[in-house]
Each structure stands twice: as C-alpha cells, then as structure tokens.
N, C-alpha and C. Protein backbone atom coordinates (compact mmCIF):
# COMPACT_ATOMS: atom_id res chain seq x y z
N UNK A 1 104.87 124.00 98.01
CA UNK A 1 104.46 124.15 99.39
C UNK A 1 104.51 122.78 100.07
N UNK A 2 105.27 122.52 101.27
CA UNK A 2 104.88 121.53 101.94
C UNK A 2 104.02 121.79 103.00
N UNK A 3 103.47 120.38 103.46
CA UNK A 3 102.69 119.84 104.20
C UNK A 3 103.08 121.06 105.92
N UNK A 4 103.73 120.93 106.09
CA UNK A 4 104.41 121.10 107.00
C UNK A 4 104.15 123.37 107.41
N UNK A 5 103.88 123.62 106.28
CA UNK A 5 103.60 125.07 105.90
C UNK A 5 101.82 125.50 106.44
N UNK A 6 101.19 124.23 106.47
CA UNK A 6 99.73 124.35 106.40
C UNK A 6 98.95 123.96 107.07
N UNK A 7 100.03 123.02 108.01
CA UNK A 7 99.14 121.99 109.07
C UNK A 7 100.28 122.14 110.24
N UNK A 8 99.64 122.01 111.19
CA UNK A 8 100.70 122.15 112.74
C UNK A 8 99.96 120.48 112.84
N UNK A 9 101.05 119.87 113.70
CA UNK A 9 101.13 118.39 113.72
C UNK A 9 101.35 118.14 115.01
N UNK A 10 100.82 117.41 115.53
CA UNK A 10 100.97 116.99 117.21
C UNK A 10 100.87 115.21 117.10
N UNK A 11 102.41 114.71 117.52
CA UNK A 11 102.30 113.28 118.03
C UNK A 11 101.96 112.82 118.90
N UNK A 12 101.24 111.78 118.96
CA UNK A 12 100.18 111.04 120.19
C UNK A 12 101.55 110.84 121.31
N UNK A 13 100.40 110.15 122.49
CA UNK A 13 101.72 109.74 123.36
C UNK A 13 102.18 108.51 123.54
N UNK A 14 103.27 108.56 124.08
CA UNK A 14 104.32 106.75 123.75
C UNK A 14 103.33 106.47 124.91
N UNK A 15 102.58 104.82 124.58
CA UNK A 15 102.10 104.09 125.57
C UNK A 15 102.76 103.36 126.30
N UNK A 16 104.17 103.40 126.27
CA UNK A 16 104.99 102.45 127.55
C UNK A 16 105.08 104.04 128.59
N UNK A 17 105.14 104.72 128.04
CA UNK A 17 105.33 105.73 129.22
C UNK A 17 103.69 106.56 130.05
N UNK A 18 103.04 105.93 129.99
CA UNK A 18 101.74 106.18 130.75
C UNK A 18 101.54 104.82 132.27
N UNK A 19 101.26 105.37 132.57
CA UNK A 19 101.51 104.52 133.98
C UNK A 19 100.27 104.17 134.53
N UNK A 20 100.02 102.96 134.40
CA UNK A 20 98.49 102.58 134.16
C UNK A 20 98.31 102.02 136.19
N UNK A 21 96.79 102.22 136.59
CA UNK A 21 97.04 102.33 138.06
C UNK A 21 95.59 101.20 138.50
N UNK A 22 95.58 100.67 139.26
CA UNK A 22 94.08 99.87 139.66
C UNK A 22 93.11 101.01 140.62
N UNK A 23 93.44 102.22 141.20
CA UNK A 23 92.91 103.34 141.69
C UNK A 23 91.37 103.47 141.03
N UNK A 24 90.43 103.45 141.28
CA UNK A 24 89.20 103.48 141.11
C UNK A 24 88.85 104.92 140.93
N UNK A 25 89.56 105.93 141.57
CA UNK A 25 89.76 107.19 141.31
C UNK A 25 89.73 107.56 140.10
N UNK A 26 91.00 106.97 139.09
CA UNK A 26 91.49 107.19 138.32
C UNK A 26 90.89 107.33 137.52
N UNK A 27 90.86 108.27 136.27
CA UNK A 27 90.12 108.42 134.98
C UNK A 27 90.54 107.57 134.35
N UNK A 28 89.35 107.18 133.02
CA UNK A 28 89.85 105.95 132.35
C UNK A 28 89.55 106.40 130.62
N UNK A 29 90.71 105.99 129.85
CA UNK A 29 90.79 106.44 129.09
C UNK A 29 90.67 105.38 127.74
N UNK A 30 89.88 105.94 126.30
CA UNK A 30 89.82 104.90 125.65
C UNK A 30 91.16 104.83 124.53
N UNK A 31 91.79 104.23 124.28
CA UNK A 31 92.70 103.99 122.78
C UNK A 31 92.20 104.36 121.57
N UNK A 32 92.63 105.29 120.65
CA UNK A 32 92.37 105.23 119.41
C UNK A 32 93.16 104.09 118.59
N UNK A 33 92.07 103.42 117.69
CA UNK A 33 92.71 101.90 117.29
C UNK A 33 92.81 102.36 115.86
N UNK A 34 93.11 101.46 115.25
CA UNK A 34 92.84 101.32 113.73
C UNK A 34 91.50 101.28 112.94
N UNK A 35 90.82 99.88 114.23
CA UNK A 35 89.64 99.99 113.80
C UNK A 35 88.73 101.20 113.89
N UNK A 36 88.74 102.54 114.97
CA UNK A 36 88.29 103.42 115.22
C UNK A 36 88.21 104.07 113.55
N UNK A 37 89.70 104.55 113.03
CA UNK A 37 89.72 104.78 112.26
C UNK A 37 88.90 104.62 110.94
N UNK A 38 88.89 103.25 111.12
CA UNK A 38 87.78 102.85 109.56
C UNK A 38 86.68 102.89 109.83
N UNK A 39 86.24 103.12 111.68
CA UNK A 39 85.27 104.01 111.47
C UNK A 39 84.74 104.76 110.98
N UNK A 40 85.46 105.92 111.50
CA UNK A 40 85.76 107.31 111.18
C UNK A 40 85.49 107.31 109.39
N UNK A 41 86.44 106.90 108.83
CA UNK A 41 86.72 106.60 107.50
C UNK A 41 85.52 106.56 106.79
N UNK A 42 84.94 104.95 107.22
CA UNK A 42 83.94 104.84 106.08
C UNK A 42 82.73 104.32 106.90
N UNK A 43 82.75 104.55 107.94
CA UNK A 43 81.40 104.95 108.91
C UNK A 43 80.53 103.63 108.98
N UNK A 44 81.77 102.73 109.17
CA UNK A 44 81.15 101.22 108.95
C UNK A 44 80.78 101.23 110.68
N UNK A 45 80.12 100.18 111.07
CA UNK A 45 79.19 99.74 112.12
C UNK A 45 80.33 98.78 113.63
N UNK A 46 81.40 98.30 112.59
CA UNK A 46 82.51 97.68 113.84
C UNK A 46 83.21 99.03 114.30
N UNK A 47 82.91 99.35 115.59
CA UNK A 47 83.71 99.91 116.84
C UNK A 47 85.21 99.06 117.16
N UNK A 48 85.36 98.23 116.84
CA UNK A 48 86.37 97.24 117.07
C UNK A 48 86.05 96.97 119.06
N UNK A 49 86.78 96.69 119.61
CA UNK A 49 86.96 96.22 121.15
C UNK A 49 87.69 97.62 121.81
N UNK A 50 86.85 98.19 122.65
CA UNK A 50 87.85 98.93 123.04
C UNK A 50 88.88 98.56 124.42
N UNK A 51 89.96 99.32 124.23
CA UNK A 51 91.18 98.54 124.80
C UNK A 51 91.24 100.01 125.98
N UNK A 52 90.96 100.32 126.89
CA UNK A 52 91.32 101.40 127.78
C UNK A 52 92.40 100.89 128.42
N UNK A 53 92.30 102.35 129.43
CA UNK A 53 93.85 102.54 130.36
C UNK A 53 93.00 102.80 131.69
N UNK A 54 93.43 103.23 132.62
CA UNK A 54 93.16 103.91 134.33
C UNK A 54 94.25 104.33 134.55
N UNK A 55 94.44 106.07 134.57
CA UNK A 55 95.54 106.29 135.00
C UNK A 55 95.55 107.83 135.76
N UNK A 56 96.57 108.19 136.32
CA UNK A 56 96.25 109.56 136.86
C UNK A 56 97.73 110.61 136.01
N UNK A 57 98.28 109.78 135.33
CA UNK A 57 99.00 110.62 134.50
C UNK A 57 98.28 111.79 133.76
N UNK A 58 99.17 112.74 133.16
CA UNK A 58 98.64 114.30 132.49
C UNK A 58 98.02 113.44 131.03
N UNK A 59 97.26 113.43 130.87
CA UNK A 59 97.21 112.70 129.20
C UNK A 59 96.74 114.38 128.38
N UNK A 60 97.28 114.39 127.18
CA UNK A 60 97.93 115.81 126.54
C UNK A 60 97.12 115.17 125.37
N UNK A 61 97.53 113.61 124.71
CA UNK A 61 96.78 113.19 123.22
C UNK A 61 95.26 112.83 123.47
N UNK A 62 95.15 113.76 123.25
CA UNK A 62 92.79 113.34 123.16
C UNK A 62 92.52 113.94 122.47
N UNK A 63 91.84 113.22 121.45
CA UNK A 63 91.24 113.84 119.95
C UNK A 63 89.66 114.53 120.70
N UNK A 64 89.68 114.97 119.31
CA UNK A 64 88.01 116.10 119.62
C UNK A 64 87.26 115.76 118.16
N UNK A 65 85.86 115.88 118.30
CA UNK A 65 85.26 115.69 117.07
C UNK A 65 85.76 116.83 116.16
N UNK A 66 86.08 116.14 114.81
CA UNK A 66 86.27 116.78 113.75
C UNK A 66 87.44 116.91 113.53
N UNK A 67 88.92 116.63 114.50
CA UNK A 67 90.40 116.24 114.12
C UNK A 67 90.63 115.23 113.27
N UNK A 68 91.80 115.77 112.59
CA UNK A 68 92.06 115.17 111.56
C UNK A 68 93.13 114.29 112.18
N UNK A 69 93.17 112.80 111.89
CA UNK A 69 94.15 111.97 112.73
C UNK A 69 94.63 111.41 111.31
N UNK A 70 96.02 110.92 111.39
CA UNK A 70 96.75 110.05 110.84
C UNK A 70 97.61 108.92 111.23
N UNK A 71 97.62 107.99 110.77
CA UNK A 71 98.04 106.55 110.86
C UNK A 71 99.42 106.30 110.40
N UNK A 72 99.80 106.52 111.38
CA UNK A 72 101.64 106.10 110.68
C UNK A 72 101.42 104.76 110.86
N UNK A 73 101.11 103.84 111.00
CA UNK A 73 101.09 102.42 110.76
C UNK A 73 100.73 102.04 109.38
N UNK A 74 98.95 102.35 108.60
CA UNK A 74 98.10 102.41 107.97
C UNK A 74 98.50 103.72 106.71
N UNK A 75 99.07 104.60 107.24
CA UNK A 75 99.04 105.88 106.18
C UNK A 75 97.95 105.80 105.68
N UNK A 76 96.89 105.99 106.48
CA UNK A 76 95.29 106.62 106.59
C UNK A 76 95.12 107.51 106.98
N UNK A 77 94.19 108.70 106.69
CA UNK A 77 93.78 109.82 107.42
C UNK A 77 92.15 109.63 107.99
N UNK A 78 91.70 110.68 108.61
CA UNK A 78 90.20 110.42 108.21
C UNK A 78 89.67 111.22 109.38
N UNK A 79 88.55 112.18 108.93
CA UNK A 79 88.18 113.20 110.58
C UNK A 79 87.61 112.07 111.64
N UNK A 80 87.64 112.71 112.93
CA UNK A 80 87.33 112.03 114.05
C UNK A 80 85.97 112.12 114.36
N UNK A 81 84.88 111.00 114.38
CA UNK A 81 83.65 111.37 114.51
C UNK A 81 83.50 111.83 115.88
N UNK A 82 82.55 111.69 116.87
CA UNK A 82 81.51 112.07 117.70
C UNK A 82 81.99 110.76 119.03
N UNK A 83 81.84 109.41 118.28
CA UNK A 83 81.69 108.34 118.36
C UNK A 83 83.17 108.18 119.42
N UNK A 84 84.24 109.16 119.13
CA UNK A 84 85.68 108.57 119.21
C UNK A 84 86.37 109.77 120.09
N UNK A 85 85.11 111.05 120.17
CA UNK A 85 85.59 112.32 120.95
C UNK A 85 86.22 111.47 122.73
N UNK A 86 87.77 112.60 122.70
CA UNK A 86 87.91 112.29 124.29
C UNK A 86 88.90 110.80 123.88
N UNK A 87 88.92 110.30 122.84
CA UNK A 87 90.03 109.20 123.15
C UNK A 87 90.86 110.04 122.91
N UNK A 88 91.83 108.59 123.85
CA UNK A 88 93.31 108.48 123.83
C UNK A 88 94.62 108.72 122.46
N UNK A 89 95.18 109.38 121.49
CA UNK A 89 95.96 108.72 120.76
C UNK A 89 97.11 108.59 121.13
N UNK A 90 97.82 107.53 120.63
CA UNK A 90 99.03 107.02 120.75
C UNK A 90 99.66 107.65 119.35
N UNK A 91 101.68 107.44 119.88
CA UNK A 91 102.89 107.52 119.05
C UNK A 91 102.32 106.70 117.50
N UNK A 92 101.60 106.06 117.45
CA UNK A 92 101.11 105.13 116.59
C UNK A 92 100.46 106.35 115.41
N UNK A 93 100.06 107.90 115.94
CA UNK A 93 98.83 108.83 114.96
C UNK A 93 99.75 109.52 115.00
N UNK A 94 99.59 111.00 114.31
CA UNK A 94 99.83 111.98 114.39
C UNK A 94 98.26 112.92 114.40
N UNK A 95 97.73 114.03 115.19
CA UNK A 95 96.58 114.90 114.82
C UNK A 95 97.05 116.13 113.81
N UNK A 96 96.38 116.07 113.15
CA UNK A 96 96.93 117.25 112.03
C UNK A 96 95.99 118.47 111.51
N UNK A 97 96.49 119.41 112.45
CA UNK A 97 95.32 120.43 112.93
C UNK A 97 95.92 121.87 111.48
N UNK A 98 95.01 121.78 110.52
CA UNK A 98 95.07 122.45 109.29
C UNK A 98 94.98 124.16 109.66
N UNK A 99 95.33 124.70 108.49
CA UNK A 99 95.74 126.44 108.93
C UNK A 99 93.97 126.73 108.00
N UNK A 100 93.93 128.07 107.62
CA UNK A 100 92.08 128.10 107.08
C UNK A 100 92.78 128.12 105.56
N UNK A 101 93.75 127.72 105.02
CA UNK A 101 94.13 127.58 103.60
C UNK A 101 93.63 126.08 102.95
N UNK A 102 93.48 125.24 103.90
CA UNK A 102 92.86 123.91 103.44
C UNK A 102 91.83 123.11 104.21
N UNK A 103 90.67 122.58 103.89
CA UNK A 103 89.61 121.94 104.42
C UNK A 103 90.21 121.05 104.87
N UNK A 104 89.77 120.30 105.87
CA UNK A 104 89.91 119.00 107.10
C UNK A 104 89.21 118.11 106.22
N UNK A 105 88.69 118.30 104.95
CA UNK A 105 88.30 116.79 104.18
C UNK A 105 88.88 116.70 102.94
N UNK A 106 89.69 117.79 102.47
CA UNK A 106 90.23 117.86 101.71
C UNK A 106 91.63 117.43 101.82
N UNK A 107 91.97 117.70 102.77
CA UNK A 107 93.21 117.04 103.23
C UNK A 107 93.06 115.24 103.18
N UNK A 108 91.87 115.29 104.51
CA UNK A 108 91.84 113.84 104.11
C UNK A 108 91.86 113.07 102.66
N UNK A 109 91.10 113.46 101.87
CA UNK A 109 90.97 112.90 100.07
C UNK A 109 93.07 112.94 99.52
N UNK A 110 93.63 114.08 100.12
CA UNK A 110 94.85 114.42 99.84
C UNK A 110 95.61 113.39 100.72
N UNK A 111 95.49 112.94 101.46
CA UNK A 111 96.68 112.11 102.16
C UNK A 111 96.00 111.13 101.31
N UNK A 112 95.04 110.47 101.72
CA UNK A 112 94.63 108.93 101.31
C UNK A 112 94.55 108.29 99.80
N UNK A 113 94.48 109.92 99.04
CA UNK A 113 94.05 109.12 97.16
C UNK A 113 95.12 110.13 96.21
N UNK A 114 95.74 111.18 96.52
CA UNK A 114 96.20 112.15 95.51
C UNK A 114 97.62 110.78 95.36
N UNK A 115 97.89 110.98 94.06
CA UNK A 115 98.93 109.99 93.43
C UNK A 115 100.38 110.19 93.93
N UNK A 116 100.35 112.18 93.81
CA UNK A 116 101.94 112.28 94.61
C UNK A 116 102.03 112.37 95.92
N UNK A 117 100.89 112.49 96.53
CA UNK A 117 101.05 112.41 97.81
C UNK A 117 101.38 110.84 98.12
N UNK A 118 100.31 109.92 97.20
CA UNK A 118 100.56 108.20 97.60
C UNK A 118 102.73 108.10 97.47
N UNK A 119 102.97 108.34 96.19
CA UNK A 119 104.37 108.08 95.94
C UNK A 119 105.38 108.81 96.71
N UNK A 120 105.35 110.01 97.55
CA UNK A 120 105.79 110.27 98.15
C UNK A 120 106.15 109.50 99.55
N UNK A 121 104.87 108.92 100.36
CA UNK A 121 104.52 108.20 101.15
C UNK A 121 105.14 107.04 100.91
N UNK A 122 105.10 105.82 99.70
CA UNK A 122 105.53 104.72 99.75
C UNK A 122 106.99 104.65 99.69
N UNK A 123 107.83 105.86 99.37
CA UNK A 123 108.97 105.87 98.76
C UNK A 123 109.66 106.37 100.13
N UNK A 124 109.40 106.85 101.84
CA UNK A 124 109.65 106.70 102.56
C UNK A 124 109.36 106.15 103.65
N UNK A 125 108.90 105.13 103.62
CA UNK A 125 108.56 103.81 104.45
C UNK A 125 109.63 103.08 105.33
N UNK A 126 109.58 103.58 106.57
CA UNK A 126 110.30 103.03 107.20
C UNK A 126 110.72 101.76 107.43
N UNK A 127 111.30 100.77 108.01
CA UNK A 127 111.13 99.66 109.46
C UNK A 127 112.30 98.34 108.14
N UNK A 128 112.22 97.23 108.85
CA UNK A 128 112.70 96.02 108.40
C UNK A 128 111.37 95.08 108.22
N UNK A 129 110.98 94.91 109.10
CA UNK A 129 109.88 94.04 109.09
C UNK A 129 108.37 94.53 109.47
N UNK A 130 108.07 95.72 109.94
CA UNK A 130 106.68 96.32 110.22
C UNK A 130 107.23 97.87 108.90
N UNK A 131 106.53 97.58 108.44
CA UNK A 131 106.66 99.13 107.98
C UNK A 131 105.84 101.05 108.20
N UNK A 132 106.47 101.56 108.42
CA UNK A 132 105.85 102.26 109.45
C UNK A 132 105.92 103.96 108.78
N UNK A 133 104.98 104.84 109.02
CA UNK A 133 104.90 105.73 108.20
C UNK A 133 105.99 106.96 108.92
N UNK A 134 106.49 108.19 108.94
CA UNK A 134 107.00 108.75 109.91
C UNK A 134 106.70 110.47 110.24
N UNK A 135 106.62 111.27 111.07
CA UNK A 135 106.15 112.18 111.18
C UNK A 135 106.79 113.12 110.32
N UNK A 136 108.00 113.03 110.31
CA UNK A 136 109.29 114.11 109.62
C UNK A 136 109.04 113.95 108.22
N UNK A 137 108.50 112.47 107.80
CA UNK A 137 107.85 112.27 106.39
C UNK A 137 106.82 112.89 105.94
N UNK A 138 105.77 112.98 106.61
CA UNK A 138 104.47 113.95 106.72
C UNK A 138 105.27 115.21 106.32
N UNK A 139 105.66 115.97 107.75
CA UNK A 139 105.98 117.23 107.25
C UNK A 139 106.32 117.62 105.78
N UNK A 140 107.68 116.89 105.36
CA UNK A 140 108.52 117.36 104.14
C UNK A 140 107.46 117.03 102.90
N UNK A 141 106.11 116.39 103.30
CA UNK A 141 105.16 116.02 102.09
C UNK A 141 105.06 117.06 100.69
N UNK A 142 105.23 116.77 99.62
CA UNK A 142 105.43 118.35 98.98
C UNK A 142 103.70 118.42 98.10
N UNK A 143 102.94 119.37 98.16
CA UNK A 143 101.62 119.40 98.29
C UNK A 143 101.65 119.90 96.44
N UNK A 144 100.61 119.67 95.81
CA UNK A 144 100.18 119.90 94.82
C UNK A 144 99.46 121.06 95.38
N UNK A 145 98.97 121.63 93.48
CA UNK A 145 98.48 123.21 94.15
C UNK A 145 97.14 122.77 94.53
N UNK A 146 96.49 123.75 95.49
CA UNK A 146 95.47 123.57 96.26
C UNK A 146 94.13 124.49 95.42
N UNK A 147 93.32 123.79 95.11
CA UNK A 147 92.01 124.72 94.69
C UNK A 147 91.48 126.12 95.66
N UNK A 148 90.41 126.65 95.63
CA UNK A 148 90.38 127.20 96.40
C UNK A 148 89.05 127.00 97.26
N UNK A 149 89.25 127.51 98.47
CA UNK A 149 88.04 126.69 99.81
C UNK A 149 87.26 125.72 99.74
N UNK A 150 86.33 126.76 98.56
CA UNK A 150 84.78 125.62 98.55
C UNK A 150 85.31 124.79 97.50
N UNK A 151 85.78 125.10 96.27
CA UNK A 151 86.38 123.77 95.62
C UNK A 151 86.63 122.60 96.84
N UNK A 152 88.00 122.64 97.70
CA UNK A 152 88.09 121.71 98.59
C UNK A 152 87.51 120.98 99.12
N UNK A 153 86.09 121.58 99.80
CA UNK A 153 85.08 121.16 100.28
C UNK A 153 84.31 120.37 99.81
N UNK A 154 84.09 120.55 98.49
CA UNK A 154 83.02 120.11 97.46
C UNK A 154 84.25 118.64 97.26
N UNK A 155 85.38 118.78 96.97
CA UNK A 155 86.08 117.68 96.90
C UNK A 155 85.60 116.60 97.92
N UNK A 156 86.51 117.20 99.43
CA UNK A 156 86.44 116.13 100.50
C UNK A 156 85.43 115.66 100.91
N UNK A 157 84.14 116.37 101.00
CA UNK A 157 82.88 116.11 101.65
C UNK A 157 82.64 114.98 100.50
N UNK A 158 82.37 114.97 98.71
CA UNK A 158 82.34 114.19 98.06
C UNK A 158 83.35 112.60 98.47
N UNK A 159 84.26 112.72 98.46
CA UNK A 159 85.47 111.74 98.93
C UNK A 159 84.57 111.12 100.33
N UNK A 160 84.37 111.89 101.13
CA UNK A 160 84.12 110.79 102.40
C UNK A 160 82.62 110.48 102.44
N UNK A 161 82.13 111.09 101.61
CA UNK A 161 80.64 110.36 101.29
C UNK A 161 80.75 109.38 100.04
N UNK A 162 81.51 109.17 99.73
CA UNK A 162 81.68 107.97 98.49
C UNK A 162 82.28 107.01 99.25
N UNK A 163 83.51 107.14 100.28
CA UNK A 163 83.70 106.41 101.22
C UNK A 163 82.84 105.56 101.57
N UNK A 164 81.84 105.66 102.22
CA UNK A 164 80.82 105.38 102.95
C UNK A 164 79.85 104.69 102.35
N UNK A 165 79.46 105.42 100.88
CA UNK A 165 78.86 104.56 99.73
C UNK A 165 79.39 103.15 99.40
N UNK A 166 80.40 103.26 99.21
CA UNK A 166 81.04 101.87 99.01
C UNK A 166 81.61 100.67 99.49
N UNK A 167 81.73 101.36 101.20
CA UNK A 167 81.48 100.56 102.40
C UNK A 167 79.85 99.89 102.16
N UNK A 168 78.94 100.60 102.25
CA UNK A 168 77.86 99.81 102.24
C UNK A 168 77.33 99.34 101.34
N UNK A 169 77.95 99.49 99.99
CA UNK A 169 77.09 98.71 99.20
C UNK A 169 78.33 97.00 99.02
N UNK A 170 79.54 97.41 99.96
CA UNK A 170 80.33 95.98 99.98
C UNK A 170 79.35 95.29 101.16
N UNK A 171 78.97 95.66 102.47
CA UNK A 171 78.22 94.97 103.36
C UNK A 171 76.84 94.77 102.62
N UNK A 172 76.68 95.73 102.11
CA UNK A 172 74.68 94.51 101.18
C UNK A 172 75.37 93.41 100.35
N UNK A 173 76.38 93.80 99.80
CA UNK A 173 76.95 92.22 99.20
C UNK A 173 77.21 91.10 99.75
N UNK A 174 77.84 91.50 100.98
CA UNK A 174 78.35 90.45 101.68
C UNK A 174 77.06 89.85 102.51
N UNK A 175 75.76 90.35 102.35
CA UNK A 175 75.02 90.52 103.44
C UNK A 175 74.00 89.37 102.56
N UNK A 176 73.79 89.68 101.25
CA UNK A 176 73.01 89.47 100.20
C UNK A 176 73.99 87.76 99.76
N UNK A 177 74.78 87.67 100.03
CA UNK A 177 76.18 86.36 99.88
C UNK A 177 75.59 85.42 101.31
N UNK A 178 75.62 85.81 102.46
CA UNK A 178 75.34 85.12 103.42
C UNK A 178 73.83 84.71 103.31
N UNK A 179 73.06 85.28 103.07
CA UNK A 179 71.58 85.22 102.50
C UNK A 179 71.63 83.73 101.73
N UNK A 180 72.65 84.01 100.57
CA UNK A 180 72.22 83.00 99.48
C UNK A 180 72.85 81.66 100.27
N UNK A 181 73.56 81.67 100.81
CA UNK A 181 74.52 80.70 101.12
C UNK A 181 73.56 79.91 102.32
N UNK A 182 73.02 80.74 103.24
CA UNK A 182 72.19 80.25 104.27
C UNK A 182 70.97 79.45 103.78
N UNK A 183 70.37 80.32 101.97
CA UNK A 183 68.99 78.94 101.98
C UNK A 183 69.49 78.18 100.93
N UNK A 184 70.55 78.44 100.43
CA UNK A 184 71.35 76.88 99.97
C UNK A 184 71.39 75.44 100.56
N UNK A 185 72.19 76.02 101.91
CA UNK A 185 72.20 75.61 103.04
C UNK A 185 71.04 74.82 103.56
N UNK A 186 69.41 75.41 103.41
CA UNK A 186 68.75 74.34 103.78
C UNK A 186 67.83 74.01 102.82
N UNK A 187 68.29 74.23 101.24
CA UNK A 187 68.12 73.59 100.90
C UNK A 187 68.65 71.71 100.65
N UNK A 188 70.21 72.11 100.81
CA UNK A 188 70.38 70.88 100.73
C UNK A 188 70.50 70.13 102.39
N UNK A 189 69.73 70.38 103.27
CA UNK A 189 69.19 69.69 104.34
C UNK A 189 68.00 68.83 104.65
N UNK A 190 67.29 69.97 103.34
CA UNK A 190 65.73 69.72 102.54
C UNK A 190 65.69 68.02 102.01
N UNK A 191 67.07 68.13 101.17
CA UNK A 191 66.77 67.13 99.97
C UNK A 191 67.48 65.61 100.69
C-alpha cells in the first residue's frame, strides 16, 4: 500500500506568488516555520519569531488544530497544535489529511522513525546544494502493514509523548549546565 492510497495531500502556497499590501484593511497572516514545527513536535517553549504577511489575496494554505503537516525541507511530520491554528503554510509543507484507516499520530511516529519509511525518504532527496524532500516522493512512499486503530493510537500518542519527554529532560540538562557554570563563575570572582 502506498502513502498516497491513505492520505489526500494538499501543497502549501508558493510565497513569491502572494502579493503582500501596506492596506491596513488587509488580513494578516502568520508563516508556518520550522521552528513552529518543533513546536508542534516536541512542545518545546521557542515559538521562533513570527514572520507574517498583509494581504488581500485568496489564501487556500491555513492549517487547523490537529493537521498533520510535513516538511519537505526537514522531512518532519508532527500534528498542528492550538498554538499554530489559522497559519499560513507555504510550498515549503505539504498537509496530509489521513483516510479513518490510520491515526494522525501514527502516521506521524511513521514518517519521522519507521526505518523504511526513513530509507525510502533519504534515497530520494532532491536539490544540488539544499536538499529538499518532494511531494510525488511522499505519495509513492510504500507503507508497511498497518496495525489496527487503537494499536496506532497507543503507538503515536506514546511517540509524541516521549517526544516531549526528552525535549525536557535535554532543557533540565541544559538548564542544570548553566546553573553549574553560573556559580563556578562566581566562584572564581570569589577567590
């Protein structure tokens, strides 16, 4: 079974073709970034900068809580929190809106950690010098067999809560590192 059998796929929109306006009128729209993503991902605390638009163009790419976005830059997946509802995505994602044969976190655990999904992915890598993931690559993805529902569930929900586990126990490290380093620090100011 491919990818392509189970998920309907919608590409963000090209940002040279949005027509950005100084109109005060205008709705203003936020960018889905990368950093959004590792939001999303592992529910770390950087928002990154957000980068908006002002425009009165049709905008068609706006994620919703709980879409599943992907990173053709990154070949990351990861659902869309709360935090990120109503942005913008760009040619940069694809949204990958699943059929009821596979969980939206199961997928995610499946793009980001399954082995043939990874080797599939690295072995069509686009570009010369940026390397870049591609949509037509997604599709033809060829899927291992799929458990069934709640298996899935019990998978992905596990996967993006371990995510998150291990995001924070790297920031108490790093947190617990700056700590030591700071009364080092006066200690030898002390002496």
């Amino acid at each position: 079974m491919l990818l392509s059998d189970i998920i309907e796929m919608s590409s963000g929109q090209a940002q040279f073709r949005i027509v950005e306006t100084t109109d005060l009128q205008a709705p203003i729209y936020c960018y889905y970034s990368q950093a959004n993503l590792e939001y999303d991902l592992f529910l770390s605390n950087d928002l990154g900068s957000l980068k908006k638009i002002r425009t009165f163009d049709l905008i068609n790419s706006l994620l919703s809580t709980g879409d599943v976005i992907f990173s053709l830059i990154s070949g990351k997946a990861t659902i869309v929190s709360e935090q990120h509802q109503g942005f913008l995505y760009t040619q940069n994602y694809v949204k990958l809106t699943p059929n009821n044969q596979i969980a939206s976190s199961y997928l995610v655990y499946l793009l980001n950690e399954n082995p043939l999904i990874q080797k599939q992915l690295s072995c069509g890598l686009q570009g010369s010098q940026v390397l870049k993931y591609t949509t037509k690559q997604l599709k033809l993805l060829k899927l291992p067999n799929l458990p069934g529902l709640s298996e899935q569930q019990l998978i992905g929900e596990t996967y993006l809560k371990q995510q998150k586990l291990t995001y924070l126990k790297q920031r108490v490290a790093n947190l617990e590192k700056l700590l030591v380093l700071h009364q080092l620090q006066k200690r030898v100011q002390h002496d």
